[in-house]
C-alpha atoms as a PDB file:
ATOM      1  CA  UNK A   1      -4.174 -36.917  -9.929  1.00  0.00           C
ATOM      2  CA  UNK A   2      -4.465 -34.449 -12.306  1.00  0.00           C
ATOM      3  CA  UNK A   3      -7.269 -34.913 -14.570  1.00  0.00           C
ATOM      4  CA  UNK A   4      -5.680 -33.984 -17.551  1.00  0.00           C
ATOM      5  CA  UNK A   5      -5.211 -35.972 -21.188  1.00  0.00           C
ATOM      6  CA  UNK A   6      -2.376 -37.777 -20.753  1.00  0.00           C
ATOM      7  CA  UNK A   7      -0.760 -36.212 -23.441  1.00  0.00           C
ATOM      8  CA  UNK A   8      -1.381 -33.010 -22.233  1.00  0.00           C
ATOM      9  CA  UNK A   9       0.032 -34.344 -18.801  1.00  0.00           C
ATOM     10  CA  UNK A  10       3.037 -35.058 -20.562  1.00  0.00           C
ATOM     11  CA  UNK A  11       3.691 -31.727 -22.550  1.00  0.00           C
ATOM     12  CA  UNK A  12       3.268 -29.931 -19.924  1.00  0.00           C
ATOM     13  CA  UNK A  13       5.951 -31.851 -17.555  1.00  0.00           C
ATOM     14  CA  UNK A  14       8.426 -31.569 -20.672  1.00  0.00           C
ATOM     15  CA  UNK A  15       8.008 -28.099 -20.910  1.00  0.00           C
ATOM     16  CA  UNK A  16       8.715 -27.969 -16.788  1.00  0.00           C
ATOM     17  CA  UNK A  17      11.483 -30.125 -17.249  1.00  0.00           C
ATOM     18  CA  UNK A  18      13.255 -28.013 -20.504  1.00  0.00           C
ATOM     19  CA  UNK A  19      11.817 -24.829 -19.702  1.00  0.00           C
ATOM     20  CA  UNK A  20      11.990 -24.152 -23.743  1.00  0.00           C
ATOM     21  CA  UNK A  21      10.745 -20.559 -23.098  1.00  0.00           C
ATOM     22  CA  UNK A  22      12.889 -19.609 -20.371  1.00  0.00           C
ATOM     23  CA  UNK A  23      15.419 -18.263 -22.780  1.00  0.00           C
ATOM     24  CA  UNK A  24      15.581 -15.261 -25.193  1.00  0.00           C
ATOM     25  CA  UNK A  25      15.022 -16.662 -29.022  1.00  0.00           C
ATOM     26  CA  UNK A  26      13.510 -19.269 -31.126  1.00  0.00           C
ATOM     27  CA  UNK A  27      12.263 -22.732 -29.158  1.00  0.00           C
ATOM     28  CA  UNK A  28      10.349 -25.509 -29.936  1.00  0.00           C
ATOM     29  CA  UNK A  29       7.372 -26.996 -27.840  1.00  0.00           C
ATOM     30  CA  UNK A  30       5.479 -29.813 -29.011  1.00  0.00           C
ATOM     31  CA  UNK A  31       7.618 -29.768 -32.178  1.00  0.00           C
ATOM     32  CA  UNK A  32       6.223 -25.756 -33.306  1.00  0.00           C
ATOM     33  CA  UNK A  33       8.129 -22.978 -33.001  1.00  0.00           C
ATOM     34  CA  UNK A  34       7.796 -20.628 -30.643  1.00  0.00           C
ATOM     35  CA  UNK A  35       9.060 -17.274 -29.438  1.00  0.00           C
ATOM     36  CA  UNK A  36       8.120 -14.871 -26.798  1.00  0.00           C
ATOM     37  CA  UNK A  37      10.677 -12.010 -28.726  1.00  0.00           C
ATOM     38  CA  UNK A  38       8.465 -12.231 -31.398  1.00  0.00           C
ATOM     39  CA  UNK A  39       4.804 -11.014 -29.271  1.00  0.00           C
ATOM     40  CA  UNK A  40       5.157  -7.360 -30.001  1.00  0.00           C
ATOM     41  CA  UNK A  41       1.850  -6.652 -27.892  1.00  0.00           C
ATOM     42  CA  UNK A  42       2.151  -4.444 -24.730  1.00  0.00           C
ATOM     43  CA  UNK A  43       2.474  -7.256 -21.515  1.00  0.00           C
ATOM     44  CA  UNK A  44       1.018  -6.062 -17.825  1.00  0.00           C
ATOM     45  CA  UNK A  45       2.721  -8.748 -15.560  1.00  0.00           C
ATOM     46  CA  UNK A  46       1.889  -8.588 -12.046  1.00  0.00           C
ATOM     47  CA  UNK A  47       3.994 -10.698  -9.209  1.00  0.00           C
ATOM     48  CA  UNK A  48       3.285 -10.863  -5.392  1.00  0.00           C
ATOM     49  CA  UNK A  49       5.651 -10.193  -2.990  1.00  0.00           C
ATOM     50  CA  UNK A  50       4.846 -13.456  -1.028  1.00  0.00           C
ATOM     51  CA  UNK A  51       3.467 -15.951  -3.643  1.00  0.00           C
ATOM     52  CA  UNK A  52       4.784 -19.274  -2.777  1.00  0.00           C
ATOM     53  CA  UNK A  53       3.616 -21.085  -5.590  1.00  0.00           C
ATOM     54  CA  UNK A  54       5.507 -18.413  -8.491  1.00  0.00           C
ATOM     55  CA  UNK A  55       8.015 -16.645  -6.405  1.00  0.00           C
ATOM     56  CA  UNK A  56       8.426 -13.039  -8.028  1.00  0.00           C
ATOM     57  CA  UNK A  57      11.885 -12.967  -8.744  1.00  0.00           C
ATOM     58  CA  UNK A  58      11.547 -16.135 -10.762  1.00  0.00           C
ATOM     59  CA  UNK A  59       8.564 -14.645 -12.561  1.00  0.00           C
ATOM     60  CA  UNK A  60      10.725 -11.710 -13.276  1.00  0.00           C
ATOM     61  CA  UNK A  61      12.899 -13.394 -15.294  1.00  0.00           C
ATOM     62  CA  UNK A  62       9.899 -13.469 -17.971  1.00  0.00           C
ATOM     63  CA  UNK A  63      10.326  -9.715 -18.627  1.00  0.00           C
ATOM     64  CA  UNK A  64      13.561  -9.874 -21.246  1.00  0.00           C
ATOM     65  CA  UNK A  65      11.653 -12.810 -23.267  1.00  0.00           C
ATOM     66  CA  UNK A  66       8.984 -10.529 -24.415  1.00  0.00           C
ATOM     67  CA  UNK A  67       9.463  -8.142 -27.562  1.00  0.00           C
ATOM     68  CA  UNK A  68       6.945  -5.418 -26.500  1.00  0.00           C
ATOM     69  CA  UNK A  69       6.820  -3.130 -23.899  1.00  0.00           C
ATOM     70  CA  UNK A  70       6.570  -4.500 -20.316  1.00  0.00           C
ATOM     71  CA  UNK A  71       5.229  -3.298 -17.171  1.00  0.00           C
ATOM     72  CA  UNK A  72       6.066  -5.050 -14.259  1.00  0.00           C
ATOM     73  CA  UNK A  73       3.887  -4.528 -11.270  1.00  0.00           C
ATOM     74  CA  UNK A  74       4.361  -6.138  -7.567  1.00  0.00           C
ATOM     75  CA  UNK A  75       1.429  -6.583  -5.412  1.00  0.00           C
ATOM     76  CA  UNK A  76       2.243  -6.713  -1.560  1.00  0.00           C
ATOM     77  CA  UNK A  77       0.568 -10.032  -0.846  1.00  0.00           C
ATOM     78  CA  UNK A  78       0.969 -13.814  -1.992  1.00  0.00           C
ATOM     79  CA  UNK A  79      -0.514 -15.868  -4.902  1.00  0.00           C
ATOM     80  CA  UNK A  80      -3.605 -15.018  -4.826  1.00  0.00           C
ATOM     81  CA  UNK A  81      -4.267 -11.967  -2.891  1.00  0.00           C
ATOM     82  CA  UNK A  82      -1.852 -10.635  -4.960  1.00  0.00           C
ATOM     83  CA  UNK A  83      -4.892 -10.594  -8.116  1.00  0.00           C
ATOM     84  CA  UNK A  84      -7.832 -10.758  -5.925  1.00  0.00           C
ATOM     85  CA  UNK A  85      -6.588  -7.000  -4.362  1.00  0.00           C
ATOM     86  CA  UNK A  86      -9.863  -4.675  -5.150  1.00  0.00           C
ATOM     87  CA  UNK A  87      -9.760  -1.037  -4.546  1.00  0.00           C
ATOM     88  CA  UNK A  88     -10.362  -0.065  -1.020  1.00  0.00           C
ATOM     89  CA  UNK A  89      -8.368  -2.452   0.682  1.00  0.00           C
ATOM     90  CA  UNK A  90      -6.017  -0.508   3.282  1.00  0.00           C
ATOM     91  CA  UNK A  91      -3.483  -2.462   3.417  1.00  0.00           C
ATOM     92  CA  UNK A  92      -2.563  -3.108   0.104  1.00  0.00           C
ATOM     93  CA  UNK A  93       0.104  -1.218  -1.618  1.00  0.00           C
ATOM     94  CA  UNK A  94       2.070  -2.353  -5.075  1.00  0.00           C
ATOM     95  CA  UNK A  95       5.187  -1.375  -6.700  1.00  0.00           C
ATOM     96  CA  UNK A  96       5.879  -0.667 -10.811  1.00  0.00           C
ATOM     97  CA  UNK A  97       8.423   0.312 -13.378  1.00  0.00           C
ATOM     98  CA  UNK A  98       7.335   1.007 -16.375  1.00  0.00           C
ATOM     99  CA  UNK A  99      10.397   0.342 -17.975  1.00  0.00           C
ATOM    100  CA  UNK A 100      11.675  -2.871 -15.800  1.00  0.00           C
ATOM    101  CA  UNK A 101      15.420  -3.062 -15.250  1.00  0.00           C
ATOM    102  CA  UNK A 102      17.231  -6.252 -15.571  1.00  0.00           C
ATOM    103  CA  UNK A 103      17.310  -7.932 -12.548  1.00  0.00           C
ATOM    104  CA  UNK A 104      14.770  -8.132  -9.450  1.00  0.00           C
ATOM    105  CA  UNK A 105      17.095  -6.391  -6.943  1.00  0.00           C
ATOM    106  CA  UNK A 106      17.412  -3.195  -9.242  1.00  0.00           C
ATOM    107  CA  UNK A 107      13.677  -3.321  -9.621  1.00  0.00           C
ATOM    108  CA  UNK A 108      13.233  -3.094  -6.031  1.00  0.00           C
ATOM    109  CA  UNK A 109      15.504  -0.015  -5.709  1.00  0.00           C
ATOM    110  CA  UNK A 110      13.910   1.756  -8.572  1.00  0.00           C
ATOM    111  CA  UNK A 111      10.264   0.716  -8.691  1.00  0.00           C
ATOM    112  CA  UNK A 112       7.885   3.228  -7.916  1.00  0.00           C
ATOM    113  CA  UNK A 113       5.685   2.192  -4.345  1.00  0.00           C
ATOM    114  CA  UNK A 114       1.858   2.857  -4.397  1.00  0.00           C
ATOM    115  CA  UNK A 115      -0.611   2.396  -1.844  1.00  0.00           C
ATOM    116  CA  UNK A 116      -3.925   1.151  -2.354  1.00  0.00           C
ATOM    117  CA  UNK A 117      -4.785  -1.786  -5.317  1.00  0.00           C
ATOM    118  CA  UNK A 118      -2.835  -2.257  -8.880  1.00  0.00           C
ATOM    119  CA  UNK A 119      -6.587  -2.506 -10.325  1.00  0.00           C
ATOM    120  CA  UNK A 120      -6.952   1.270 -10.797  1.00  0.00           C
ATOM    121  CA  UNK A 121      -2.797   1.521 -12.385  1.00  0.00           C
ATOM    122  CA  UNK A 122      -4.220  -1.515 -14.700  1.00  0.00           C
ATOM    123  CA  UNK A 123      -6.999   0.151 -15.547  1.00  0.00           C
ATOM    124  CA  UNK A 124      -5.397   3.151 -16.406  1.00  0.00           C
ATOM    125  CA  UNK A 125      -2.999   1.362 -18.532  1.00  0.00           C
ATOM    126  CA  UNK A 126      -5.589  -0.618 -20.588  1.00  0.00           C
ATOM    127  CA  UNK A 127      -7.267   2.671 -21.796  1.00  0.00           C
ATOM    128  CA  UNK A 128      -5.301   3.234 -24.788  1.00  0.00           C
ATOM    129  CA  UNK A 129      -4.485  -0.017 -25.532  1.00  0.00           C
ATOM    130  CA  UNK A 130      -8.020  -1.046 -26.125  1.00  0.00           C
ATOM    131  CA  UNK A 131      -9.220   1.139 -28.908  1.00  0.00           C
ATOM    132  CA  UNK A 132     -12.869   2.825 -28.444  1.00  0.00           C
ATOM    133  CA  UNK A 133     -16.007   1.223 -26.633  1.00  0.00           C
ATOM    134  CA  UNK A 134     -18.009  -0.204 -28.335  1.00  0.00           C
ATOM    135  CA  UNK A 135     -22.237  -1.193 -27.646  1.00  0.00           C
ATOM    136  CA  UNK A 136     -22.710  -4.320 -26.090  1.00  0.00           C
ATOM    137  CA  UNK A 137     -25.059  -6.579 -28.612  1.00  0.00           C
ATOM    138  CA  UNK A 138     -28.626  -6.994 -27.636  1.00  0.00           C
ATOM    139  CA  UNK A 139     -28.579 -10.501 -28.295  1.00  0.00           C
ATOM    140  CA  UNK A 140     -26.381 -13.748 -28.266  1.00  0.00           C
ATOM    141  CA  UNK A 141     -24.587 -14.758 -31.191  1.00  0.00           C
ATOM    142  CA  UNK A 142     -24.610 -13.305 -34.988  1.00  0.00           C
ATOM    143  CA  UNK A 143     -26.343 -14.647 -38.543  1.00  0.00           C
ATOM    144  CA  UNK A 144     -22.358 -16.454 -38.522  1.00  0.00           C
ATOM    145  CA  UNK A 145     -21.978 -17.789 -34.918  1.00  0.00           C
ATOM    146  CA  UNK A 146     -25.381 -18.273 -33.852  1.00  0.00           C
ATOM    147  CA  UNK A 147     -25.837 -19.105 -30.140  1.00  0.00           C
ATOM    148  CA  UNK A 148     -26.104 -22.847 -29.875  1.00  0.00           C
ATOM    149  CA  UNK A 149     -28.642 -23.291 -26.788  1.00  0.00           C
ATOM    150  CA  UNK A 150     -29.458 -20.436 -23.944  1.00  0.00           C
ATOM    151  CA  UNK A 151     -27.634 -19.486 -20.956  1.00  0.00           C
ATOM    152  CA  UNK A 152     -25.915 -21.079 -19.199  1.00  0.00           C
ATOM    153  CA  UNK A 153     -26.302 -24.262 -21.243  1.00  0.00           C
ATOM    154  CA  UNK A 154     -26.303 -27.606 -20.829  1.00  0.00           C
ATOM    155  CA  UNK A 155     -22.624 -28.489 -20.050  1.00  0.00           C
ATOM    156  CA  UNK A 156     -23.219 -26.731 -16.741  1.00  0.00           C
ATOM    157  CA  UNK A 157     -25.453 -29.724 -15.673  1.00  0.00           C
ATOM    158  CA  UNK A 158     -22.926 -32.502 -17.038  1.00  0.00           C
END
């Protein structure tokens, strides 16, 4: 069961089934055009060495289908340690190439090894991609997009 729309349901075991991103160039997914070349944006992706549910080297194959710049970055754990990795934690370590090579096995060779959590490289590699801070608003909402009930609202109780 997986309480999805069955539409929904459906696209997403078609795009399973023809993997319509999986290669370089223009594809179609629910009849629009799509294509990863064409997301110029930076892309942080971040694989664990023992995730059993998206196995690194298959998620590696996502780095050629972007058209910005990609870091890749292995985590030493599985699916989700591999995120949930804070700072502090003495037995993590991670791995990253700024400038990931075209298959896994020369990414292993030439990736850099850290010790300690990716957090602090992600960090790091957010700053100046996210333009200046900026104050946080003292209130919910604007004169446009006013705030529609207060927190947390009433969907929480459905």
């Amino acid at each position: 069961c997986t309480n999805l729309p069955a539409r929904l349901h459906s696209h997403f075991l078609e795009m399973y089934i023809d993997n319509p991103l999986g290669t370089p160039g223009p594809s179609e997914i629910a009849g629009m055009p799509a294509d990863l070349g064409m997301f110029s944006a930076n892309v942080y992706l971040l694989g664990g060495t023992n995730d059993h549910i998206t196995p690194w080297k298959a998620m590696y194959r996502n780095v050629p289908l972007f058209g910005g710049e990609v870091t890749y970055v292995l985590s030493n754990s599985g699916h989700v340690q591999c995120m949930v990795n804070p700072p502090g934690n003495p037995k993590s370590s991670f791995m990253v190439h700024e400038s990931p090579p075209a298959t896994p096995a020369e990414y292993l060779e030439t990736a850099t090894q850290h010790s300690g959590s990716w957090w602090p490289h992600w960090v790091e590699w957010l700053g100046p991609r996210s333009g200046g801070q900026v104050k946080a608003p003292q209130k919910a909402g604007s004169e446009e997009f006013p705030p529609l009930e207060d927190a947390p609202g009433t969907y929480v109780y459905l």
